[in-house]
Protein backbone atom coordinates (compact mmCIF):
# COMPACT_ATOMS: atom_id res chain seq x y z
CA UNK A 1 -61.47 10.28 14.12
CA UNK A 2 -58.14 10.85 15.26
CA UNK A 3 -56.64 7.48 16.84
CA UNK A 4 -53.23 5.91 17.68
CA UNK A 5 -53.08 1.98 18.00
CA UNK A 6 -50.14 0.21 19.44
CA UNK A 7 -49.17 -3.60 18.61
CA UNK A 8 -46.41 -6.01 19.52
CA UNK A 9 -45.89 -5.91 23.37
CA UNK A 10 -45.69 -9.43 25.02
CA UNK A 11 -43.40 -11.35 27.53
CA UNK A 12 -39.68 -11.61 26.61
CA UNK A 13 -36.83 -13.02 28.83
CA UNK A 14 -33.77 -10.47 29.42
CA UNK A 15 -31.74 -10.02 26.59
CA UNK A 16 -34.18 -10.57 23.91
CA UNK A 17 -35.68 -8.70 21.58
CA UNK A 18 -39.64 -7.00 20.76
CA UNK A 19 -41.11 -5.12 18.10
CA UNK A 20 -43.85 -2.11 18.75
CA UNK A 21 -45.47 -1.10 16.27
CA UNK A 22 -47.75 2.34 16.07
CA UNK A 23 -50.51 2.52 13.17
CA UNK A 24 -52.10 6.33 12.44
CA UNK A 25 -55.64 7.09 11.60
CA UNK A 26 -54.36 9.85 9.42
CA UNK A 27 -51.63 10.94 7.09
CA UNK A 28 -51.70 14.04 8.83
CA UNK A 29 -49.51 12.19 11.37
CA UNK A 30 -47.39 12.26 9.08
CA UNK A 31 -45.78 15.84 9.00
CA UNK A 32 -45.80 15.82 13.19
CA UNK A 33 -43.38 14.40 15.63
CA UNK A 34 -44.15 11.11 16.93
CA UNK A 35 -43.00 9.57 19.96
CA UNK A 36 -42.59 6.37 23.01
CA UNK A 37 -43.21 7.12 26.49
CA UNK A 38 -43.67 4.13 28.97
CA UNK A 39 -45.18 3.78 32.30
CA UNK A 40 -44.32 1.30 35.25
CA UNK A 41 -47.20 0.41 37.67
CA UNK A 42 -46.26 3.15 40.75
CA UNK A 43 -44.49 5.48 38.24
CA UNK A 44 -44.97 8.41 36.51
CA UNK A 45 -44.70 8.18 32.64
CA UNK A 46 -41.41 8.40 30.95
CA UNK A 47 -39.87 9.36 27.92
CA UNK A 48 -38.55 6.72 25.82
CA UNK A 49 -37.62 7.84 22.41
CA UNK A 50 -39.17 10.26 19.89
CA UNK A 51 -38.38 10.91 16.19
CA UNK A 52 -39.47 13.88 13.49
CA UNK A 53 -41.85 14.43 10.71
CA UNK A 54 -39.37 13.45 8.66
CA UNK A 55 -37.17 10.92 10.48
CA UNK A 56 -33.96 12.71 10.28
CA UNK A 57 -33.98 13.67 14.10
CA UNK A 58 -34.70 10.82 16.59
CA UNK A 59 -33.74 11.12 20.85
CA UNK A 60 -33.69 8.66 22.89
CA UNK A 61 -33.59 8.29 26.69
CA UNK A 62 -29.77 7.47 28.07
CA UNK A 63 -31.09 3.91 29.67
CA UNK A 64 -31.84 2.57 26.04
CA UNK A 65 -29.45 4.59 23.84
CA UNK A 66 -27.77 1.46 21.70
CA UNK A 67 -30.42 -1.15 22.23
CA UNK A 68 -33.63 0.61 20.92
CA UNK A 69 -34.22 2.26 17.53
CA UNK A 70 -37.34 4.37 16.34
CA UNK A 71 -38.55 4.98 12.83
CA UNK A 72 -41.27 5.60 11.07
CA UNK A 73 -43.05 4.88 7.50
CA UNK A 74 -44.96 7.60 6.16
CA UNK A 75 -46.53 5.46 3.06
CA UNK A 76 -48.01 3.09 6.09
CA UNK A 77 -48.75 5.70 8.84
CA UNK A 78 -46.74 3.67 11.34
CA UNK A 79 -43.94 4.59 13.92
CA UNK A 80 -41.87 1.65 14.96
CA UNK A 81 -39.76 0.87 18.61
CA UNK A 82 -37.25 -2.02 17.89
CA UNK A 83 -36.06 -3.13 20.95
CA UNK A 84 -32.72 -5.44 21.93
CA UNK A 85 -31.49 -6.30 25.18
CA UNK A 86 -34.24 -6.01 26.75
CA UNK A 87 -33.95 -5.74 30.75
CA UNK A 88 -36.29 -6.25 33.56
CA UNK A 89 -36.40 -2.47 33.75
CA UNK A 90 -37.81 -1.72 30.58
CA UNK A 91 -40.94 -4.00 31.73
CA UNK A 92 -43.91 -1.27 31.69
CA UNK A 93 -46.71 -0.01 29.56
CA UNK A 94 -45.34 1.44 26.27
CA UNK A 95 -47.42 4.24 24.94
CA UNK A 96 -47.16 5.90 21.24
CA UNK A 97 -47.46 9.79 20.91
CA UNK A 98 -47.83 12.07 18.28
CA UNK A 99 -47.49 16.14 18.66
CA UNK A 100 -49.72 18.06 16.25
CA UNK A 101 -48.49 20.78 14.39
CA UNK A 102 -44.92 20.63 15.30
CA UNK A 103 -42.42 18.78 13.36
CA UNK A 104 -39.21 17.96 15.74
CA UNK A 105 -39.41 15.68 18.67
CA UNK A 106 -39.86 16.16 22.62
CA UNK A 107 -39.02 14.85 25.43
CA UNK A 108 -41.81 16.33 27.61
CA UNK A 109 -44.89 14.57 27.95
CA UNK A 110 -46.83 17.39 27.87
CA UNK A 111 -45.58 18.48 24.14
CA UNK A 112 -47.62 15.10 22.51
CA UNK A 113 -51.67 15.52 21.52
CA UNK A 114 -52.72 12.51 20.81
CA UNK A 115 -51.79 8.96 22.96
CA UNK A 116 -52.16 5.32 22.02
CA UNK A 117 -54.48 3.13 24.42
CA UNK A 118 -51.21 1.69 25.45
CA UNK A 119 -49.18 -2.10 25.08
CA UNK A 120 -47.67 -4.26 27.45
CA UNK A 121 -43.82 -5.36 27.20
CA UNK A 122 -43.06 -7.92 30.41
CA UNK A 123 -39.39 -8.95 30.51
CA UNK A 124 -38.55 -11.80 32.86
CA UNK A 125 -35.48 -12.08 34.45
């Protein structure tokens, strides 16, 4: 069975600092792009940042350019969101992604297969 399963989301105050973590059910996962889209409640979801097969590529939305940084670990089938100065803004649902069959990122929501159930990252002002 194919499956994506966040981790790490919780309640921060502004200008700290979370971890999300993404765990594959396969290593086929592992020659796709992967990415993080989030979702506040009342708004459509939104790109966050989204890396290669291969890691060498990454893009990132302009509102967390500098303070977030994906990668991923292809021995542990995981994709990783490190996030710093985190802002009441970024408070939403943070989703993982992976595209099948295609090996460079997206920013389009619509380009991703397979979604995570979802984690929630709260930061208090």
């Amino acid at each position: 069975q194919v499956r994506l399963e966040e981790s790490g989301g919780g309640l921060v105050q502004a200008g700290g600092s979370l971890g999300l973590s993404c765990v594959a059910s396969s290593r086929a996962f592992n020659t796709n792009a992967m990415g993080w889209f989030r979702q506040s409640p009342g708004k459509e979801r939104e790109f966050v940042a989204a890396i290669s097969w291969n890691g060498r590529t990454t893009y990132y939305t302009d509102s967390v350019k500098g303070r977030f940084t994906i990668n991923r670990d292809h021995d542990k089938n995981t994709m990783s969101l490190h996030m710093n100065g985190l802002e009441p803004e970024d408070t939403a649902v943070y989703y993982c992604a992976a595209r099948w069959g295609a090996a460079e990122p997206s920013d389009r929501t619509d380009a991703y297969m397979y979604w995570g159930q979802g984690t929630q990252v709260t930061v208090s002002s």
